[in-house]
N, C-alpha and C. Protein backbone atom coordinates (compact mmCIF):
# COMPACT_ATOMS: atom_id res chain seq x y z
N UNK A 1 -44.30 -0.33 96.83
CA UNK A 1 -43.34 -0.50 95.75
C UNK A 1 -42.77 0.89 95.42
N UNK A 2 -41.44 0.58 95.18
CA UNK A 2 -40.47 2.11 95.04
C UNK A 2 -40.88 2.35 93.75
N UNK A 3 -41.08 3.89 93.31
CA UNK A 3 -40.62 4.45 92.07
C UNK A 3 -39.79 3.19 91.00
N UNK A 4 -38.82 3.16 91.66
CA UNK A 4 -37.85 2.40 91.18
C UNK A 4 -37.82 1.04 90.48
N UNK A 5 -38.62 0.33 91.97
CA UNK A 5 -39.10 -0.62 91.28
C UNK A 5 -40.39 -1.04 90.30
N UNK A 6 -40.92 0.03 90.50
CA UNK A 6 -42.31 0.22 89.25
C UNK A 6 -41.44 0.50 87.80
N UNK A 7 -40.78 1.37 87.70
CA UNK A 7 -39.86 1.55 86.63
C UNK A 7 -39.62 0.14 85.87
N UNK A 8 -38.59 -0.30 86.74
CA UNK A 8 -38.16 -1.90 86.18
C UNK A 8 -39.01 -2.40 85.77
N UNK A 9 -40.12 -2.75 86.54
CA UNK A 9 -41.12 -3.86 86.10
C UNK A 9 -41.60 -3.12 84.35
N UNK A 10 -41.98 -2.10 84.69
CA UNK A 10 -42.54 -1.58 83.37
C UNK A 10 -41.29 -1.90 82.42
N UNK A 11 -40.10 -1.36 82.72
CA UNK A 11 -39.57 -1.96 81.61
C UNK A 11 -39.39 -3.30 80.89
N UNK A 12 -39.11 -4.20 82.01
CA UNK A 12 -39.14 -5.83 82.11
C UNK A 12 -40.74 -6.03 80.80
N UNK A 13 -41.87 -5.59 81.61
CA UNK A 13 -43.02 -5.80 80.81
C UNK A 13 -42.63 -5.03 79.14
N UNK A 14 -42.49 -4.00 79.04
CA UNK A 14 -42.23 -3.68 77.52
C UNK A 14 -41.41 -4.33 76.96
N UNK A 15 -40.03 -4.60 77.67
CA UNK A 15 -39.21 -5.66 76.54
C UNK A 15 -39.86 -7.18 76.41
N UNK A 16 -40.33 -7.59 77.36
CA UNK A 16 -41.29 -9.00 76.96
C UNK A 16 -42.05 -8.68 76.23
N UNK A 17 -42.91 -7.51 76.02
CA UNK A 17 -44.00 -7.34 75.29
C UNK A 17 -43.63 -7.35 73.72
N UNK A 18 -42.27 -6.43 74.03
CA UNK A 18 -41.99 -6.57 72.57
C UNK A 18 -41.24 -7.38 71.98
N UNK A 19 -40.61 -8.46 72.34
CA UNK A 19 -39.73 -9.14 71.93
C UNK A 19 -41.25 -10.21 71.70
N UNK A 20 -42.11 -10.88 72.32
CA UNK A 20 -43.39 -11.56 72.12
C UNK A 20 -43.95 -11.15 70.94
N UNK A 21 -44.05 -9.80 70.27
CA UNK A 21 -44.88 -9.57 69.63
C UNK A 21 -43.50 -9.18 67.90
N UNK A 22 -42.76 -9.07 68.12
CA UNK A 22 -41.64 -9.17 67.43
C UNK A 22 -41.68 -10.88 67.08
N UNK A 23 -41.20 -11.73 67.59
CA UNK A 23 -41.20 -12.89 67.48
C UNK A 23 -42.15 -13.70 66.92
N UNK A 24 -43.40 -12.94 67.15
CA UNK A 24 -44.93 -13.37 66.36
C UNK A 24 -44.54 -13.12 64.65
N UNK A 25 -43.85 -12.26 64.55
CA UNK A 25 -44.11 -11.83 62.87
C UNK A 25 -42.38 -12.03 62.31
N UNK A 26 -41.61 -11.64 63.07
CA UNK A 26 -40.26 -12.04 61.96
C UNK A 26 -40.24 -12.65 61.46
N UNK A 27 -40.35 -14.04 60.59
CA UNK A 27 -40.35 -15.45 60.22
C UNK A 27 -41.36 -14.67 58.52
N UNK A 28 -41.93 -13.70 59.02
CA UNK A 28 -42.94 -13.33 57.94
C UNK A 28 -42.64 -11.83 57.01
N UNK A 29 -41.07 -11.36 57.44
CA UNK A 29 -40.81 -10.49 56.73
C UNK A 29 -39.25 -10.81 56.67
N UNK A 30 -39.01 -9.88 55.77
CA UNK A 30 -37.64 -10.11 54.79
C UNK A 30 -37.04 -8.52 55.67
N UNK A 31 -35.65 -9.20 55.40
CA UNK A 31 -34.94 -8.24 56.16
C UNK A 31 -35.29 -6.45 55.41
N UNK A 32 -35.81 -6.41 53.80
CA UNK A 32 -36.03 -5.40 53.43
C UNK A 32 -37.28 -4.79 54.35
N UNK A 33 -38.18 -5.51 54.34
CA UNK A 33 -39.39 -5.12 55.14
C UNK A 33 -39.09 -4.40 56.15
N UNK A 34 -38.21 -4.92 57.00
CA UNK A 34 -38.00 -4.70 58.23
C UNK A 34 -37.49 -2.93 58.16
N UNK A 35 -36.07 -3.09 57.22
CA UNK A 35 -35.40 -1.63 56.99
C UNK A 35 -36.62 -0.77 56.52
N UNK A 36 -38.03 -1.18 56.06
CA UNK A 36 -38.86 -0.32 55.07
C UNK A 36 -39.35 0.29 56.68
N UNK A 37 -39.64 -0.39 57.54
CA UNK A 37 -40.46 -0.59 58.99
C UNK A 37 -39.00 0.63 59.72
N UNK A 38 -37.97 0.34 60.22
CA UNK A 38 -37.36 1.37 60.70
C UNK A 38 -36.92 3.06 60.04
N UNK A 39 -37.40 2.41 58.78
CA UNK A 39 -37.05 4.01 58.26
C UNK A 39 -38.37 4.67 58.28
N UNK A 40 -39.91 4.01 58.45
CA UNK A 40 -40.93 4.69 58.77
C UNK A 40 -40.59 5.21 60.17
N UNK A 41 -40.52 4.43 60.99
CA UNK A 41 -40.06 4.66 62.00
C UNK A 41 -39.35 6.04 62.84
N UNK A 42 -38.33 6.40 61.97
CA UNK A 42 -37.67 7.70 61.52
C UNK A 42 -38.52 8.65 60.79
N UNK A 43 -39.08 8.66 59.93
CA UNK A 43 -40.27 9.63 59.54
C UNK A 43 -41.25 9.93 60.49
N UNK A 44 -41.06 9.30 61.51
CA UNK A 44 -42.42 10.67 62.00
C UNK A 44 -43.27 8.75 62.10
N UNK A 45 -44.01 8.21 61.50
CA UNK A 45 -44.63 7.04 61.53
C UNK A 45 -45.14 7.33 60.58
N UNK A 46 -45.72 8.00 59.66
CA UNK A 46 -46.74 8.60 58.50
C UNK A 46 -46.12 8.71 57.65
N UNK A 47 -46.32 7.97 56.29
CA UNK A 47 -45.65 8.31 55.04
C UNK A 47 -46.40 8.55 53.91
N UNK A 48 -46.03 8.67 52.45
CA UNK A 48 -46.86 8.57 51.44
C UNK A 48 -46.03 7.30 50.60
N UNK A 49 -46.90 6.76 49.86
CA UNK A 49 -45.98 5.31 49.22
C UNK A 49 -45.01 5.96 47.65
N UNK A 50 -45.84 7.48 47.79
CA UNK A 50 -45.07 7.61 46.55
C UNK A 50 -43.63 8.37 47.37
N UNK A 51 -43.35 8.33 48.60
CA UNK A 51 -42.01 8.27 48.91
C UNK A 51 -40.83 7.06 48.99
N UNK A 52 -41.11 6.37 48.52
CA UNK A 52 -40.70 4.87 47.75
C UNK A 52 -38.85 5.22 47.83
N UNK A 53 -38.25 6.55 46.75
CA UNK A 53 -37.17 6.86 47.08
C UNK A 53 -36.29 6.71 48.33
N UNK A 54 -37.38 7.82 48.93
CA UNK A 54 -37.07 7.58 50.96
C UNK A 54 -36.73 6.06 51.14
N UNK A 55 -36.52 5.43 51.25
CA UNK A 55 -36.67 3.79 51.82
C UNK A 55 -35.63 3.03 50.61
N UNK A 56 -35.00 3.58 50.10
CA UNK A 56 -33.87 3.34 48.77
C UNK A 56 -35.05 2.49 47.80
N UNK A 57 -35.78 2.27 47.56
CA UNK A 57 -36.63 1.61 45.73
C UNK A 57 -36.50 2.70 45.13
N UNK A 58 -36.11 1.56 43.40
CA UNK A 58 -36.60 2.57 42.72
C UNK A 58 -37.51 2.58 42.14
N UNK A 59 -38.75 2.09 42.13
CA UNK A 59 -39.84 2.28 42.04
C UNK A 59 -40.82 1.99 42.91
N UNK A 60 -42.40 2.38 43.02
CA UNK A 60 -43.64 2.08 43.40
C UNK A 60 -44.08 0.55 43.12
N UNK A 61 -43.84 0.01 42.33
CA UNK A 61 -44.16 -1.28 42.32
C UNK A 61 -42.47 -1.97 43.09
N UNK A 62 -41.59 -1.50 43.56
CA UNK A 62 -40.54 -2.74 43.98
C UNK A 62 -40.79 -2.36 45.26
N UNK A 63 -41.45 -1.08 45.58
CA UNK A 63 -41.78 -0.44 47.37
C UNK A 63 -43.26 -1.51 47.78
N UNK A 64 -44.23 -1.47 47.05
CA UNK A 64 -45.44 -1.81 47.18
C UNK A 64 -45.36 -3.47 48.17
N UNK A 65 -43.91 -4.78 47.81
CA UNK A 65 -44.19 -5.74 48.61
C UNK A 65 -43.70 -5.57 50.20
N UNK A 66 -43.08 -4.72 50.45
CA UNK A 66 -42.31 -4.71 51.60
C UNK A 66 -43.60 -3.86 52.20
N UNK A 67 -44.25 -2.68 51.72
CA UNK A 67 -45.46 -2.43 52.51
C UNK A 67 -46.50 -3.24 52.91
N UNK A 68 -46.50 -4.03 51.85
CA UNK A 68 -47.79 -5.14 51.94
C UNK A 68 -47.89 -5.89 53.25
N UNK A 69 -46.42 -6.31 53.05
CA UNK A 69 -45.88 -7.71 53.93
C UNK A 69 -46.17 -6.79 55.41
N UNK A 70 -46.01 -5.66 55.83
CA UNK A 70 -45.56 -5.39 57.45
C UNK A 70 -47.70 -4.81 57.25
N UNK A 71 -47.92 -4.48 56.24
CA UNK A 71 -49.63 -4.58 56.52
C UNK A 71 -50.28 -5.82 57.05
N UNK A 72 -49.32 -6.71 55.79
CA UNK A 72 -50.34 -8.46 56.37
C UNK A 72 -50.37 -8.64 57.68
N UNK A 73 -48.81 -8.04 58.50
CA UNK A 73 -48.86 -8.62 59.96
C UNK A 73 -49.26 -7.20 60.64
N UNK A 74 -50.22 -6.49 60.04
CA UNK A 74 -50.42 -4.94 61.29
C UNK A 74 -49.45 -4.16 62.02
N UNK A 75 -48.19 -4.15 61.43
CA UNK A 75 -47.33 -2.99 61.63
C UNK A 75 -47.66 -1.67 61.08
N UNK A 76 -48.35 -2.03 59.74
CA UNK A 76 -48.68 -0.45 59.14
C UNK A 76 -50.20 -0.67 58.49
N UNK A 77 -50.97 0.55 58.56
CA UNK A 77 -52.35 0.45 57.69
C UNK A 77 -52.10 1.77 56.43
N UNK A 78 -52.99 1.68 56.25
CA UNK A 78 -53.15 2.41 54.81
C UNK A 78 -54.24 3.12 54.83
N UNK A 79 -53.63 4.41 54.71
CA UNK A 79 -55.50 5.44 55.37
C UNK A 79 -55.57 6.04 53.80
N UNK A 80 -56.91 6.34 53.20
CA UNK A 80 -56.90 7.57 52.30
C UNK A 80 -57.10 8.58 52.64
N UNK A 81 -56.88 9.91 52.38
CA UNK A 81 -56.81 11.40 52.89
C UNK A 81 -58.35 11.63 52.33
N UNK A 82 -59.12 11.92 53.50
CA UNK A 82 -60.53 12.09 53.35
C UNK A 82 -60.71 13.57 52.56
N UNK A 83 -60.10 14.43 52.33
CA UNK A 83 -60.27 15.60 50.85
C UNK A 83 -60.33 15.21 49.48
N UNK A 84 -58.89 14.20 49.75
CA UNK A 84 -58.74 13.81 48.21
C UNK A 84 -58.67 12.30 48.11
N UNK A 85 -60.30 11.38 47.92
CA UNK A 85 -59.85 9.87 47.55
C UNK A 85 -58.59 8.94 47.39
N UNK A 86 -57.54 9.58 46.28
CA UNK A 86 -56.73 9.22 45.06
C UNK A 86 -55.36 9.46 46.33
N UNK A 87 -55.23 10.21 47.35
CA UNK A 87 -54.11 10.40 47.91
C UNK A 87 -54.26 9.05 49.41
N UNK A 88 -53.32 8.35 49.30
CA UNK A 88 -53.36 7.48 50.56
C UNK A 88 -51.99 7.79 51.72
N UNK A 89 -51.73 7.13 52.48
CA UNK A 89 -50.68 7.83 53.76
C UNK A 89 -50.60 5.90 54.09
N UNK A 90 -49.35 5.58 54.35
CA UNK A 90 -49.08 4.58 55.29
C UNK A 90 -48.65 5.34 56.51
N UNK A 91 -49.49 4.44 57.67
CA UNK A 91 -49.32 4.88 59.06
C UNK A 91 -48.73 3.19 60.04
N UNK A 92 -47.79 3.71 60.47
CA UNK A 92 -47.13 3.08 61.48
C UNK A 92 -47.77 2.31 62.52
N UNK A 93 -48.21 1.34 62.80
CA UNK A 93 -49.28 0.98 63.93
C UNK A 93 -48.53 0.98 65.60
N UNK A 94 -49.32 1.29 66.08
CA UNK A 94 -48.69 0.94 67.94
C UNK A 94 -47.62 0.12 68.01
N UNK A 95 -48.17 -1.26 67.80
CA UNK A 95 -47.93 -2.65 67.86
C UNK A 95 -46.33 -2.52 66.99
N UNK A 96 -46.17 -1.32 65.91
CA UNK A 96 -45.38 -1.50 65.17
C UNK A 96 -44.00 -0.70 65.93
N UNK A 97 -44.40 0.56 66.72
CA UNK A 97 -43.81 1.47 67.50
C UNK A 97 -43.12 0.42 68.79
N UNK A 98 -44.03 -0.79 69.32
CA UNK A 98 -43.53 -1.24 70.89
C UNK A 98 -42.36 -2.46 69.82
N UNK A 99 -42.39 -2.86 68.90
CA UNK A 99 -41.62 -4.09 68.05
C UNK A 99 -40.53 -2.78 67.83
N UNK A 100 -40.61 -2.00 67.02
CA UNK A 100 -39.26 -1.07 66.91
C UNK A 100 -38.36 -0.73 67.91
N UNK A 101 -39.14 -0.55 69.10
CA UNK A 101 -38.50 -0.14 70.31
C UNK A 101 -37.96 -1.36 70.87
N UNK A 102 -38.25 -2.17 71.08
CA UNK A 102 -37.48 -3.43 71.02
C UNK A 102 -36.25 -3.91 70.61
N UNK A 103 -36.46 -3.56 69.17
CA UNK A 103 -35.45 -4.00 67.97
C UNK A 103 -34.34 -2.59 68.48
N UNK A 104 -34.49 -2.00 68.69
CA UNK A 104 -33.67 -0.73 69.45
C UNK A 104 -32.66 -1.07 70.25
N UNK A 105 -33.82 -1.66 71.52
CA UNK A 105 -33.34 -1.80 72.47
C UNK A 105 -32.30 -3.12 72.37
N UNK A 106 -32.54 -3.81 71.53
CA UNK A 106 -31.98 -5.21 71.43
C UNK A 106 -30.21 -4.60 71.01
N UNK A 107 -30.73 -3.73 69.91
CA UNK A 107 -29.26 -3.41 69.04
C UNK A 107 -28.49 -3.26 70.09
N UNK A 108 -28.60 -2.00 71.31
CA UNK A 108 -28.27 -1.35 72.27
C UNK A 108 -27.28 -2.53 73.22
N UNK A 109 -28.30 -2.99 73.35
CA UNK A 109 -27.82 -4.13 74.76
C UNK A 109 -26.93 -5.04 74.01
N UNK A 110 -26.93 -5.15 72.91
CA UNK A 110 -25.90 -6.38 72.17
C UNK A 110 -24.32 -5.10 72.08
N UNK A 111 -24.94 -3.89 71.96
CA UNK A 111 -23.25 -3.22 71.35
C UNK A 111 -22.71 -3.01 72.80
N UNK A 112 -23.39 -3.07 74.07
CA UNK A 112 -22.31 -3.10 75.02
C UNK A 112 -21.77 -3.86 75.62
């Protein structure tokens, strides 16, 4: 098998992978969720919730359901910073990185 064709296949396999695993959870988030999910995305994958601004809310309690919702389905976890208890970090999951790349790739292939 060529370079070439190892390429393809891998790609073939990541867009099935992610469109499968995309398809598992849309039905279970709101289009805000989703924008909360690509603008982590853009950060690096690591956030703090009191960056709530970042992601247009204006508050911690109107940010808190759209995190929840992409937690319920394991797009993002919630670590505390082992120095300081009281400080937590939302982190981006894998699963959440191969669904973004997807949703990417989807935009891509529809604008040409």
């Amino acid at each position: 098998m060529s370079e070439d064709e190892k390429h393809g296949r891998y790609t073939s396999w990541l867009s099935d992978e992610g469109k499968a695993q995309h398809d598992a959870v849309d039905r279970q988030l709101t289009p805000r969720s989703w924008k909360v999910l690509e603008d982590g995305v853009k950060l690096g994958g690591s956030f703090s919730p009191s960056a709530y601004e970042l992601f247009g809310f204006n508050s911690l309690e109107a940010f808190r359901p759209s995190a929840k919702a992409l937690e319920n389905v394991h797009l993002v976890t919630s670590v505390r910073d082992e120095s300081d208890k009281r400080r937590m970090s939302i982190v981006i999951t894998p699963k959440a990185f191969l669904i973004s790349h997807y949703r990417e790739s989807s935009k891509e292939t529809r604008r040409h």
